[in-house]
Protein backbone atom coordinates (compact mmCIF):
# COMPACT_ATOMS: atom_id res chain seq x y z
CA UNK A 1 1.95 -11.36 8.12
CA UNK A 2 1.74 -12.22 11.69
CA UNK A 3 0.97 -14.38 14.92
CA UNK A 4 1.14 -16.27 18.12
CA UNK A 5 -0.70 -17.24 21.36
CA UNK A 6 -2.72 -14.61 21.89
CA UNK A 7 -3.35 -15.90 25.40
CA UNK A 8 0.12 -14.34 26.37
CA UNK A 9 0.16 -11.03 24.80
CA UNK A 10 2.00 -8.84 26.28
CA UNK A 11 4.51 -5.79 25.64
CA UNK A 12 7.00 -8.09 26.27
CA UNK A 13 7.66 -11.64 26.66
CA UNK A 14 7.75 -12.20 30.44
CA UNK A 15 9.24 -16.45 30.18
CA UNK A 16 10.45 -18.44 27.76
CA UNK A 17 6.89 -20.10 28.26
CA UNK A 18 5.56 -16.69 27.14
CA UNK A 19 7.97 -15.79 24.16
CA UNK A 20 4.80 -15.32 21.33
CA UNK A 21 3.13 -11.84 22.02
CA UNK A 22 1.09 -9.24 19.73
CA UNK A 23 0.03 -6.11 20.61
CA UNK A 24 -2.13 -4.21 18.05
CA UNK A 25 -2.21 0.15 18.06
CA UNK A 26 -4.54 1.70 15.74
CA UNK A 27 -3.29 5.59 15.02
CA UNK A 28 -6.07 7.45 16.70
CA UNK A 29 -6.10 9.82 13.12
CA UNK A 30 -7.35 7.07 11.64
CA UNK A 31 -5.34 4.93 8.29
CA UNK A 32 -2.68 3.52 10.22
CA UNK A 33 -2.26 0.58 12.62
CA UNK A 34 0.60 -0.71 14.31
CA UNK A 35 1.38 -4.31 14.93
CA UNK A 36 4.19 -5.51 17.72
CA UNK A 37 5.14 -8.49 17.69
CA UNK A 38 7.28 -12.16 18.39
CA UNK A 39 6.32 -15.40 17.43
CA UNK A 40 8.04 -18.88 17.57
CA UNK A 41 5.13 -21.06 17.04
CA UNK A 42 2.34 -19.96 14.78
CA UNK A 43 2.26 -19.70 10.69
CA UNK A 44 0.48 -17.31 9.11
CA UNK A 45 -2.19 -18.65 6.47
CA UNK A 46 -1.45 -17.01 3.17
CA UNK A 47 -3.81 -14.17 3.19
CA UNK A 48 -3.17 -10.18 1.93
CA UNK A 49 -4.30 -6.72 3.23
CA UNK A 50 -6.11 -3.98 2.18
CA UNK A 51 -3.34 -1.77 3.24
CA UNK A 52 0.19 -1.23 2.20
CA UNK A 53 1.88 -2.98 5.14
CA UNK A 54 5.11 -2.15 5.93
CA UNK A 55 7.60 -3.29 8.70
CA UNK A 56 10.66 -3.75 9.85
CA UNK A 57 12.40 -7.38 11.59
CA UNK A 58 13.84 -6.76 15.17
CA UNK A 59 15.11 -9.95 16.29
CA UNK A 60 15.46 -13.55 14.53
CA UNK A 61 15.01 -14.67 11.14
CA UNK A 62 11.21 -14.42 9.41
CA UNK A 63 10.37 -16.57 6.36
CA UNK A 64 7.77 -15.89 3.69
CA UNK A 65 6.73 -16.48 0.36
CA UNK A 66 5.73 -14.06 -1.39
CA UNK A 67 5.74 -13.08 -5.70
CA UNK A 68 6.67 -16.77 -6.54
CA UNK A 69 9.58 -16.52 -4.02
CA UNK A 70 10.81 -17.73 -0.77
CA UNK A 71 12.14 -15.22 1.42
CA UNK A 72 14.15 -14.57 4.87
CA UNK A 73 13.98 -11.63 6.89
CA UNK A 74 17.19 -10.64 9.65
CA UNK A 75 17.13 -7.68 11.91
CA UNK A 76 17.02 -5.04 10.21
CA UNK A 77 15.74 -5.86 7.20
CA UNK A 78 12.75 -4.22 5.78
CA UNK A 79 9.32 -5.97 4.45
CA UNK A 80 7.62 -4.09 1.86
CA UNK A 81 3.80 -5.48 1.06
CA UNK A 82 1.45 -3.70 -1.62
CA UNK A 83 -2.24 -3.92 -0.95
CA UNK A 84 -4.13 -7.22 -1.97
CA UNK A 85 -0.40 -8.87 -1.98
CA UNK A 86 -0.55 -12.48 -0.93
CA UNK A 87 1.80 -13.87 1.77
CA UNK A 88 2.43 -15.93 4.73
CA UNK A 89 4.73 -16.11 7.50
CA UNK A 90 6.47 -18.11 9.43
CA UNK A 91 9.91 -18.31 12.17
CA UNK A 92 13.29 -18.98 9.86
CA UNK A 93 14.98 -20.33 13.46
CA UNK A 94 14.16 -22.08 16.74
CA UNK A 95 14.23 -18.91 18.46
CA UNK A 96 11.06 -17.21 16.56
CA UNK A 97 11.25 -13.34 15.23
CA UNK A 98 10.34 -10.02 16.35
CA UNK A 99 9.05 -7.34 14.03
CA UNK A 100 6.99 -4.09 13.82
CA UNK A 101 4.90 -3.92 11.40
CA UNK A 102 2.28 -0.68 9.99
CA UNK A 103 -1.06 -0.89 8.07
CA UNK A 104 -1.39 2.00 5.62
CA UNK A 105 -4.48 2.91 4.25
CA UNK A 106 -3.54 3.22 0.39
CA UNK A 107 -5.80 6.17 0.18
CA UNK A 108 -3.82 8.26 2.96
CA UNK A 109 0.08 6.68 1.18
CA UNK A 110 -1.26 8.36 -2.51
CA UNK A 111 -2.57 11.38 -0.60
CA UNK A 112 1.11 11.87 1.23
CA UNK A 113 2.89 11.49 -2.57
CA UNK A 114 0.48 13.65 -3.89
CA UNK A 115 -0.92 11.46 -6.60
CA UNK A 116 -4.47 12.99 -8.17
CA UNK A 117 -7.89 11.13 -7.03
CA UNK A 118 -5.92 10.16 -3.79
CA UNK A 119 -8.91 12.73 -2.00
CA UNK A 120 -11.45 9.89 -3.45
CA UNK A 121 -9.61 6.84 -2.42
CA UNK A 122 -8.95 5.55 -6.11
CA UNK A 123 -5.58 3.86 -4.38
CA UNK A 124 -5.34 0.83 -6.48
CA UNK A 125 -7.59 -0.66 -8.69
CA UNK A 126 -9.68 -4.23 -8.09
CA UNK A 127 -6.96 -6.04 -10.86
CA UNK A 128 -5.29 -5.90 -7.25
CA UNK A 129 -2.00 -3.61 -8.45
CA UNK A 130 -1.94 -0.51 -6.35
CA UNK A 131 -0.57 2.49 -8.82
CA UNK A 132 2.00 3.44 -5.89
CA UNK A 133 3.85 -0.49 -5.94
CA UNK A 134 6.63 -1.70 -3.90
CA UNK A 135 9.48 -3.03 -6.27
CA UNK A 136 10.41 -5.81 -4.01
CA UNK A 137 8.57 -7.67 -0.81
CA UNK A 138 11.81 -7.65 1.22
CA UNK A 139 15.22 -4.92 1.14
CA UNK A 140 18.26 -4.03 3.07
CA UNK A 141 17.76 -0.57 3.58
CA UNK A 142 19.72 0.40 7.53
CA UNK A 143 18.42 4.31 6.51
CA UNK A 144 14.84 3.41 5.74
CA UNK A 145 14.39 0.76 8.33
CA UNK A 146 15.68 3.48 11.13
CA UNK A 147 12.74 5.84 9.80
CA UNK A 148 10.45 2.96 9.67
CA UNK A 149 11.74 2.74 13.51
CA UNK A 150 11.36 6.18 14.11
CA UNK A 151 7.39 5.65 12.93
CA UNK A 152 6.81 2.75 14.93
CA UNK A 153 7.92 4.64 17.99
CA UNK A 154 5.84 7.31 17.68
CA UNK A 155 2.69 5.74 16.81
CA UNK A 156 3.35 3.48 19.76
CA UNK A 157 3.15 6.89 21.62
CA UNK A 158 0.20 8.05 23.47
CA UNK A 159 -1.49 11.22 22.85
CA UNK A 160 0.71 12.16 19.75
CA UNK A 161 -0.88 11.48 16.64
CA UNK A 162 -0.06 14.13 14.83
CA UNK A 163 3.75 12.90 15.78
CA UNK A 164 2.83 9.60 14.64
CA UNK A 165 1.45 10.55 10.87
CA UNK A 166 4.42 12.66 10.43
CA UNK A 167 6.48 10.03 10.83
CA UNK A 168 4.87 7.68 9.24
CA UNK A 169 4.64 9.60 6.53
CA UNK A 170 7.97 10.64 6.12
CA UNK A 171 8.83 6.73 6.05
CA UNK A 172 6.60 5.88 3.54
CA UNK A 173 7.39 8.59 0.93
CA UNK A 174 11.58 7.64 1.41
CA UNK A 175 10.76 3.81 1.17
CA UNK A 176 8.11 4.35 -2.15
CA UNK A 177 10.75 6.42 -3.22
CA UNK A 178 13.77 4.45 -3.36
CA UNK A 179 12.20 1.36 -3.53
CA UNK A 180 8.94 1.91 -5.50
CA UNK A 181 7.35 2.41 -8.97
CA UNK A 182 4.34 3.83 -10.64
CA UNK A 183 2.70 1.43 -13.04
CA UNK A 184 -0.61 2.44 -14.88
CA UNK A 185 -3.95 1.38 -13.80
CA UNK A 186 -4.80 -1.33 -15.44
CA UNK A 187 -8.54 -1.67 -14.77
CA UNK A 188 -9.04 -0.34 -18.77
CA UNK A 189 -6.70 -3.14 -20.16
CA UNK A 190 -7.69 -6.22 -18.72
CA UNK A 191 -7.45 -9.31 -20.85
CA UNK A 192 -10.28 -11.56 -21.19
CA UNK A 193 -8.34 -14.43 -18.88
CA UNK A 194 -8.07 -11.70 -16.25
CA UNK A 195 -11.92 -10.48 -16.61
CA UNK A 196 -12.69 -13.84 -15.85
CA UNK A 197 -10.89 -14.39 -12.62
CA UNK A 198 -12.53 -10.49 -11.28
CA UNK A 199 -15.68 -12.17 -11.74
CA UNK A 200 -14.74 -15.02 -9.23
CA UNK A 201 -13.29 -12.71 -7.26
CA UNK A 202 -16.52 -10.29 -7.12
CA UNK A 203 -18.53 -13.59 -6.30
CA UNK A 204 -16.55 -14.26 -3.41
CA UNK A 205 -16.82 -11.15 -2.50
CA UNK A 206 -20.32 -11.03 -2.55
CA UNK A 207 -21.41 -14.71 -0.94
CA UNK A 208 -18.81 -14.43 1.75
CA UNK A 209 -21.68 -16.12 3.75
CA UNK A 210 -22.42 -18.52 1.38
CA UNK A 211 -20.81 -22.62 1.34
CA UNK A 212 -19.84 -21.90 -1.98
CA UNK A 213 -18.83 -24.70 -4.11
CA UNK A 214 -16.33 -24.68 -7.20
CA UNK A 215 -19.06 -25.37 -9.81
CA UNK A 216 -20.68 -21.97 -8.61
CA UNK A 217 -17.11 -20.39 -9.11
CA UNK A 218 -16.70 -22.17 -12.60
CA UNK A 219 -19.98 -21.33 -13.69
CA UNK A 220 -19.04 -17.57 -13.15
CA UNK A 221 -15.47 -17.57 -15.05
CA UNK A 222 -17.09 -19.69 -17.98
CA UNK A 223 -14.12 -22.43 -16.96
CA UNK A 224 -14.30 -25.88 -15.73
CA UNK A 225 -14.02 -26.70 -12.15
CA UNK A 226 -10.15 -28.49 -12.80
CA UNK A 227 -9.04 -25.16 -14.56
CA UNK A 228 -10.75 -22.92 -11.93
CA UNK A 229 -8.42 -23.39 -9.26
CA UNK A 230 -5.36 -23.00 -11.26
CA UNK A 231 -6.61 -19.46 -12.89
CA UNK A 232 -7.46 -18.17 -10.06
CA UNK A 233 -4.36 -19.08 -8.12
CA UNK A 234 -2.62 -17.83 -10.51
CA UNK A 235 -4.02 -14.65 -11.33
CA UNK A 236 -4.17 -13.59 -6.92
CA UNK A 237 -1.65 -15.90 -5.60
CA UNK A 238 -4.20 -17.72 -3.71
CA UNK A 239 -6.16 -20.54 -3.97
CA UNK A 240 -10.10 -19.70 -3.79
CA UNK A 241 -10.40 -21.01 -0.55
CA UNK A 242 -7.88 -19.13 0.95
CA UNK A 243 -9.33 -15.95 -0.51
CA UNK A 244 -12.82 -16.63 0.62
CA UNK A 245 -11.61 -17.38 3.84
CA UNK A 246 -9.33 -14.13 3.49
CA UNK A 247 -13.02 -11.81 2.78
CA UNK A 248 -14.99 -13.49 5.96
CA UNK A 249 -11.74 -12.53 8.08
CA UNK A 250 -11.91 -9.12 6.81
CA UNK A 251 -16.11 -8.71 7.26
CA UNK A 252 -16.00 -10.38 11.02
CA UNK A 253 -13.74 -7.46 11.93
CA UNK A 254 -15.77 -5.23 10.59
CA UNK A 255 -19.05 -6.71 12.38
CA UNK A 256 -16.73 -7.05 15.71
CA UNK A 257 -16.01 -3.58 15.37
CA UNK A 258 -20.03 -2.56 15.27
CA UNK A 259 -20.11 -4.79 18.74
CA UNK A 260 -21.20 -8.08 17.21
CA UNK A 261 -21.14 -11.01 19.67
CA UNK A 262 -18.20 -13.42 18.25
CA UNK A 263 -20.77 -16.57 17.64
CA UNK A 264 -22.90 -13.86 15.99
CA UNK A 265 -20.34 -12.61 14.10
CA UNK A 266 -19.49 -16.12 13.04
CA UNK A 267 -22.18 -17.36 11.97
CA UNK A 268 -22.84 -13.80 9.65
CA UNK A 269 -19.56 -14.54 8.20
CA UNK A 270 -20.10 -17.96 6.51
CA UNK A 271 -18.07 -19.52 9.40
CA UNK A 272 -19.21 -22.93 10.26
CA UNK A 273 -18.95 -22.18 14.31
CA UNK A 274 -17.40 -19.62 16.41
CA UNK A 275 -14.23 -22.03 16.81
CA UNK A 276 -13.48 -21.81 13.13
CA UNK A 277 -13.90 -18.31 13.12
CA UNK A 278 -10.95 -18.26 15.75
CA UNK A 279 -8.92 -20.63 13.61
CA UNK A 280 -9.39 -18.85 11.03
CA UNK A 281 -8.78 -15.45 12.81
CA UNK A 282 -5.62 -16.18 14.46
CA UNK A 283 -4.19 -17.55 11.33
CA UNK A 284 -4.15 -13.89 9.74
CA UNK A 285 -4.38 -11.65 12.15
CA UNK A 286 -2.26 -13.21 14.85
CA UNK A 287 -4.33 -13.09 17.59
CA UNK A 288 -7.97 -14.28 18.56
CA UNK A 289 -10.92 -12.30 18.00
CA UNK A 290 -11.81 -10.67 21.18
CA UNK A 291 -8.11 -9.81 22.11
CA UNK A 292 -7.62 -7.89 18.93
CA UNK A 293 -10.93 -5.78 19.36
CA UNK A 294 -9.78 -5.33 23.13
CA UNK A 295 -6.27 -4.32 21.45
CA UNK A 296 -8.43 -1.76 18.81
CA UNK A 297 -10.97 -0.37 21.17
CA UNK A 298 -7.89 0.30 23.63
CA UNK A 299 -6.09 2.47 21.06
């Protein structure tokens, strides 16, 4: 969840003209990334992450929905996000929010509880339910949210990695543990409702660069194009659109990251110009394009 100008990031805001900043820290390891952040203006899109994503609110009050829900984050409270869980974001006051917030590779968080095929990345299955899963999107926890502190701090340091996983780790393993459940993987027991929606969701996957159209989507689940939304939405708690626009997010970084021009990149993506890309962009990740790769090729 996360975002702002990102024409005045900086480690801190320097005016009350500059009070919306982001500042992105990939682990140098490799599986975790740290966000640092405060917002008054922007809303997150509803969107999800590949990662467990796990953070903690400084300052303010954040609002988001998430599970059906609508919910408020104070200092000190902790936000607890499994992978492919839909959200959005947004300020709960005037005066914005600050939060930290880190991106966990699911592969490395079953590897650190010591859960079997964690070595081959089976972290969670495509039905979207990771087999390590977060109880609840949002707790009061002061003990886990100082560890989750503790992490954040020594990610944010330079030159200590190995500091940085160790922390990180140790806050994961306390929150999954008092806070967390193991539920079976489901990709064996999928009802037929269910199958149909993965199909959509492997389509989209697959025509990312594509101006796909709800008949295409319909034809896929065997459904007709009034019922297709509403499956769907239900099933991912997100409309079509919003996932689609989720998966050409996800494959720009990517192709940024390989040193893609941004209109390039845009255009690969199924965006319709390099504008919407930023639009688009911004309203995930919290910043545009080109500052976050600045922000990941500076980590």
């Amino acid at each position: 969840m996360h975002a702002g100008d990102p024409n005045s990031s900086s480690s801190s805001p320097a005016s009350p003209s500059q009070r919306d900043w982001a500042e992105i820290r990939p682990l140098a390891s490799g599986g975790v990334t740290l966000l640092n952040a405060h917002f008054t203006q922007h809303r997150f899109e509803r969107h999800s992450h590949e990662t467990y994503s796990i953070g903690v609110t400084r300052s303010g009050v954040q609002t988001f929905a998430c599970r059906g829900a609508r919910h408020a984050s104070l200092a000190g409270d902790v936000i607890l996000f499994n992978p492919d869980e839909p959200h959005d974001g947004s300020r709960g006051t005037e005066a914005g929010f600050g939060y930290s917030m880190l991106y966990v590779d699911a592969a490395l968080v079953h590897a650190w509880m010591g859960d079997r095929g964690a070595a081959g990345g089976g972290a969670h299955d495509r039905s979207g339910m990771a087999t390590r899963y977060f109880k609840a999107p949002l707790v009061h926890d002061p003990q886990g949210a100082l560890l989750l502190q503790q992490a954040v701090a020594a990610v944010a340091e330079r030159q200590e990695s190995l500091h940085g996983e160790e922390r990180t780790a140790a806050a994961v393993q306390a929150l999954l543990g008092r806070h967390g459940e193991v539920r079976v993987d489901w990709a064996q027991s999928l009802d037929a409702g269910r199958q149909r929606m993965a199909l959509v969701r492997e389509y989209l996957d697959a025509h990312f660069a594509d101006d796909v159209t709800v008949q295409a989507l319909a034809t896929q689940a065997g459904l007709s194009r009034a019922h297709l939304t509403r499956a769907f939405t239900a099933t991912y708690g997100m409309a079509p659109h919003a996932y689609l626009n989720m998966v050409r997010v996800r494959q720009a970084q990517g192709a940024l990251r390989q040193g893609g021009a941004v209109a390039d990149v845009a255009a690969a993506c199924g965006f319709a110009d390099q504008s919407h890309l930023t639009r688009r962009f911004k309203g995930q990740v919290g910043m545009a394009p080109g500052r976050w790769l600045s922000h990941m090729q500076a980590g």
